[in-house]
Structures are given as C-alpha cells and as structure tokens.
Protein backbone atom coordinates (compact mmCIF):
# COMPACT_ATOMS: atom_id res chain seq x y z
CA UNK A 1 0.00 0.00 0.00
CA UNK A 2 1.08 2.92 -0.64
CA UNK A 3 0.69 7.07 -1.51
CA UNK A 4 1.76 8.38 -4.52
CA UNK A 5 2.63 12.23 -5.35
CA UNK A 6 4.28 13.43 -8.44
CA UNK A 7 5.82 16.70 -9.05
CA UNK A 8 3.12 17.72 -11.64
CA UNK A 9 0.28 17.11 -9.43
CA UNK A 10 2.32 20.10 -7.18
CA UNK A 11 2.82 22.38 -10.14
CA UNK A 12 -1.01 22.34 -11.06
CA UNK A 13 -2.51 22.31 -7.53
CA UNK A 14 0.11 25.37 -6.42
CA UNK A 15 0.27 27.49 -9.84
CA UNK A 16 3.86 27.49 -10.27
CA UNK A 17 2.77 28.56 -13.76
CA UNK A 18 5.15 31.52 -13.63
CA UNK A 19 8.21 29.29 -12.32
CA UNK A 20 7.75 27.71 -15.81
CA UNK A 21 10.35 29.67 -17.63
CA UNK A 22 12.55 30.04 -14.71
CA UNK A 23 12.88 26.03 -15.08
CA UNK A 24 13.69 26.07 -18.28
CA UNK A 25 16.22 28.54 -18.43
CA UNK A 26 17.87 25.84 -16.44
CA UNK A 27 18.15 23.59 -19.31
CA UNK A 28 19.15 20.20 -17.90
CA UNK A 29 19.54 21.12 -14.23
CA UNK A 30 15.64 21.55 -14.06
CA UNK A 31 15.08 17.72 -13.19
CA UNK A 32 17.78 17.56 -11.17
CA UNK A 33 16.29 20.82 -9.55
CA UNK A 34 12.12 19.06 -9.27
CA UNK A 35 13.95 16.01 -7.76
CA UNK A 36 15.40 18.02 -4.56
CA UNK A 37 12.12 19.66 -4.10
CA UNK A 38 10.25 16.89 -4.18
CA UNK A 39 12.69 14.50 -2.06
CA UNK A 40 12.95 17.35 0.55
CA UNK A 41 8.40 17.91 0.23
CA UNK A 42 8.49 13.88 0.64
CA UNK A 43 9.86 14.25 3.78
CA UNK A 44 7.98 17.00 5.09
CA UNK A 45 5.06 14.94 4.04
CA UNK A 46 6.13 11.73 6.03
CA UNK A 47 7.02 13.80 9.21
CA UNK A 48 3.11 15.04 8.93
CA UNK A 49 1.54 11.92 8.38
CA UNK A 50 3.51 9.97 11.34
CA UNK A 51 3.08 13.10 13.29
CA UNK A 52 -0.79 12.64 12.66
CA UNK A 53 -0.50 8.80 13.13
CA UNK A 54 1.33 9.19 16.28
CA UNK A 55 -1.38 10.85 17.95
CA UNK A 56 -3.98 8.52 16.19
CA UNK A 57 -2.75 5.79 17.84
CA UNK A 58 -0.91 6.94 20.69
CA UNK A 59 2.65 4.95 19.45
CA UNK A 60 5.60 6.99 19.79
CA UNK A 61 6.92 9.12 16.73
CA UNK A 62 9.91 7.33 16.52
CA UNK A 63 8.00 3.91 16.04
CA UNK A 64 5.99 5.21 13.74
CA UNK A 65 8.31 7.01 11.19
CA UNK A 66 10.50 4.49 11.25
CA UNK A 67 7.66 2.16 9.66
CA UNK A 68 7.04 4.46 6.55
CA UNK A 69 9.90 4.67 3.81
CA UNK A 70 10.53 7.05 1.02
CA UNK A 71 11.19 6.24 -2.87
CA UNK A 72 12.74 9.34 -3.58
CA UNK A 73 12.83 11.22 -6.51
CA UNK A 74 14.95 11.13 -9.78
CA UNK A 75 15.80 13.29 -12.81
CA UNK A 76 14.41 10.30 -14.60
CA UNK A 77 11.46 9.53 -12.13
CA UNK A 78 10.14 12.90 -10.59
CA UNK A 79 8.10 11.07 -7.83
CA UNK A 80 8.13 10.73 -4.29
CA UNK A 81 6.34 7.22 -3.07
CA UNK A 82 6.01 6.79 0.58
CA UNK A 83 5.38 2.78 1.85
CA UNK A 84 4.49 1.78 5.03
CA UNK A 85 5.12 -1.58 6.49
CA UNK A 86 1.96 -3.65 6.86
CA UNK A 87 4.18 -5.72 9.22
CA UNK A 88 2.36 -5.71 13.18
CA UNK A 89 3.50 -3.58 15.84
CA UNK A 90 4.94 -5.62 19.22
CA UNK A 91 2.00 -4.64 21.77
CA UNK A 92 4.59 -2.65 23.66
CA UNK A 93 4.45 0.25 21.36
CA UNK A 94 0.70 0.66 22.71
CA UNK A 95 2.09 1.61 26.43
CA UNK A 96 1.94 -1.66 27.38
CA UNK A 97 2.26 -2.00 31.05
CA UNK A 98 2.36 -4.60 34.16
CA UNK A 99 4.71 -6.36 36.27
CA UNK A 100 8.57 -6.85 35.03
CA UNK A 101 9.18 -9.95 35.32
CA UNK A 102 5.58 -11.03 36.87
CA UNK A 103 7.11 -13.83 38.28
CA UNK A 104 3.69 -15.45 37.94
CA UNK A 105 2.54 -12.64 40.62
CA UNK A 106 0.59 -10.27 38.99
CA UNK A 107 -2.78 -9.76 36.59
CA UNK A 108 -1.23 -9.04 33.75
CA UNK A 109 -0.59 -6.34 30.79
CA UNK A 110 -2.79 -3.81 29.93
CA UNK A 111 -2.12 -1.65 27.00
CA UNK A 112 -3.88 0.50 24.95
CA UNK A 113 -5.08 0.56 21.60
CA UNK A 114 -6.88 3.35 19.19
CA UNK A 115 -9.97 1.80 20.53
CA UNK A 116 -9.47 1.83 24.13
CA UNK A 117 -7.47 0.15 26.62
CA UNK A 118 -7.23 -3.86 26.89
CA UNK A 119 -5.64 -6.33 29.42
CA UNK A 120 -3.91 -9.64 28.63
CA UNK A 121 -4.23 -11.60 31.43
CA UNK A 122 -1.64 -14.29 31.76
CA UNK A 123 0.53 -11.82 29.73
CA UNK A 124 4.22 -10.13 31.30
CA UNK A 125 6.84 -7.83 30.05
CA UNK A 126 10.32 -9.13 29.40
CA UNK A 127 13.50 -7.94 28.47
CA UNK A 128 15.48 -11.07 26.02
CA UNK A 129 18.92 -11.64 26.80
CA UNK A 130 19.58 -10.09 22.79
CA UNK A 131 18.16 -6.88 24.70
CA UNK A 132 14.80 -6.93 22.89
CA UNK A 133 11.70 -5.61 25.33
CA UNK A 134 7.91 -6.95 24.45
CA UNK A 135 5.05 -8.59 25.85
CA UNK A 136 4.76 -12.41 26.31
CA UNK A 137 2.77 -15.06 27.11
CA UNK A 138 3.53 -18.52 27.80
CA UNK A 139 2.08 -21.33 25.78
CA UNK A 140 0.86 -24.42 27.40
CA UNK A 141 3.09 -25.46 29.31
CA UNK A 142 4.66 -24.00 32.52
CA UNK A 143 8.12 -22.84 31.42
CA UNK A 144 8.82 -22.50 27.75
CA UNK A 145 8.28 -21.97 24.96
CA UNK A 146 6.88 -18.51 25.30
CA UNK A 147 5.17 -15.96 22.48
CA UNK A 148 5.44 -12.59 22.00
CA UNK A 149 2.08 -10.91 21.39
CA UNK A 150 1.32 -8.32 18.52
CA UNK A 151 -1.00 -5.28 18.29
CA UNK A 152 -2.56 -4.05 14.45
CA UNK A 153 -0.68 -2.86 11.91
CA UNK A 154 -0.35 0.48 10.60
CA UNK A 155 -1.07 0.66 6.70
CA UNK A 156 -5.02 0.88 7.70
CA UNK A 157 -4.24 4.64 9.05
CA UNK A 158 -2.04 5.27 6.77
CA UNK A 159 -4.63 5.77 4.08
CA UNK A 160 -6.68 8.39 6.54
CA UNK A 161 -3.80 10.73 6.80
CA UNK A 162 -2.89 10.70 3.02
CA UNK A 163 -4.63 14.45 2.92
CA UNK A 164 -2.39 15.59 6.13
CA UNK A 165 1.05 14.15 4.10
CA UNK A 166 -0.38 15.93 0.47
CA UNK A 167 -0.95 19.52 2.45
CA UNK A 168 2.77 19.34 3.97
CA UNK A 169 4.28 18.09 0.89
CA UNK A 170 2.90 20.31 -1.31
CA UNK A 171 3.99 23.64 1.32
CA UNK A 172 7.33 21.98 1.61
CA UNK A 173 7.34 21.64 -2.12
CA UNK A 174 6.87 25.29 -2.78
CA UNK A 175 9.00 26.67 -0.30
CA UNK A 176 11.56 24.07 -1.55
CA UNK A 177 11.31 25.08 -5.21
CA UNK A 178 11.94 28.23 -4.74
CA UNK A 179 15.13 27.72 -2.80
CA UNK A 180 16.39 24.93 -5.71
CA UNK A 181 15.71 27.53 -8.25
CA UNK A 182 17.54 30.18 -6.94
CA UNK A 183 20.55 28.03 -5.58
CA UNK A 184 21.27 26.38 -8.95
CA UNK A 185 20.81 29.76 -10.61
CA UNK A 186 23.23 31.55 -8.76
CA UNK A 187 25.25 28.36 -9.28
CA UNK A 188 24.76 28.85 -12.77
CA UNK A 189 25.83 32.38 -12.58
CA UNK A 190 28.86 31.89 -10.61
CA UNK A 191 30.03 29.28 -13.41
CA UNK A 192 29.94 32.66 -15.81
C-alpha cells in the first residue's frame, strides 16, 4: 500500500505557472532541480503523516516514522512514493504496562489501543537476553516456549492521513522550489 505524489500534481494544484520559464532557463539542471524539491516535500510529508499517526494511535513518533519509507525522486522519475510496512506492531508500542518480570505474581498487561485500553491476562513484560523488550505469554506449558504478542498494523491509518502528508508536501514543495531555483541559478551564474 502505498501514496503516490508526483511533481506535476504540485505544479497544477500550487500554480507554479510563472516558475515555468525560470525552469527552463535551467536547461538540464531543471530535473535535477524538481527532484530536490520533491525528495525534501516527501519528507515533510512523512514527518506530517507519522506526526498525525502518532497521535492517532498513541505509538511513539519514533515507532511510527521508522515504519514508513521514502522512494525518492529522480531526474528520470520525478516522484516521491512513501510505503508503510503492513508488518504488526509488538504490543509494547501501545504503552503496554504490568509487572517486570511477573514472576507469575501479577494480573497481567494492559495496554492500549486506538480503541481503548485492553488487558492480557496471563501476559508479562520481558526484556530477552539479545536486549529486545515486548510482551509475552507462555504457551501451554509451565516454562517454555513462550510468544510474543502483537497489536494491528499500521497501513489501515495510513490511508486516513494521506490528505495531512499531500498539504505538507505540497507547502514543503513550494517553499523548496523556490530555494532549488535560486541556488542552482546563482550556481549557474557563478560558473559565468
């Protein structure tokens, strides 16, 4: 799943009409120049929409825009695609909380998800000995083997903050336009 934006879509919904010429007296530093914007408007965009996603969900930033990657922008491909994992969060990122170790004392995790909070019951927190932290349960039997357990994923959000990543990426893309024009034409006129 993913959201597309291309650079022509921003030209038409802004009205760069009048930055027309100014891109082509660039000659063949324009698509290098549409490829900056539009890497630099692609990230605007994804810090919006995981911004937005965050607060959705309540998962931490961090978790969040770490889950969406960028396809930047070429001279050959002026397009920014943003992907988000449709893999399933560990039920810690939903402020998972309860006893650490339990120990079998305790009643145990409750976390909380866009819908409310839950509990697991015969659930604990644990800290592996390769330093990863989640939330477990234990199978059948007494000891081992144990499972860790796994909240949604995120690509079902995703789609509901595709207008709040198209409204930053197209500011960013304006704002960044305007600074790639200039810069390569006083590059340009330096070179003179």
């Amino acid at each position: 799943m993913g959201a597309t934006v291309s650079g022509a879509r921003f030209e038409i919904s802004l009205g760069l009409r009048g930055l027309e010429q100014q891109l082509l007296d660039l000659g063949a530093s324009a698509p290098l120049v549409m490829a900056r914007a539009l890497n630099r408007a692609g990230v605007s965009g994804r810090t919006a929409m995981a911004r937005a996603i965050s607060k959705d969900t309540g998962i931490a930033y961090t978790g969040v825009v770490g889950q969406i990657q960028i396809g930047k922008a070429t001279k050959a491909q002026p397009k920014v695609v943003l992907q988000i994992s449709g893999k399933r969060l560990p039920l810690i990122d939903f402020k998972a909380r309860g006893p650490e170790p339990s120990r079998g004392r305790g009643r145990g995790v409750s976390y909380t998800l866009p819908g409310g909070r839950g509990r697991v019951p015969n659930a604990f927190i644990a800290t592996m000995p390769g330093g990863h932290r989640g939330v477990f349960v234990r199978r059948a039997t007494p000891r081992l083997p144990i499972r860790e357990l796994f909240g949604p994923s995120l690509p079902h959000v995703f789609e509901k903050f595709i207008p709040d990543f198209t409204a930053a990426a197209t500011e960013s893309f304006a704002k960044n336009l305007l600074s790639e024009l200039s810069f390569e034409q006083s590059k340009q006129a330096g070179a003179e």
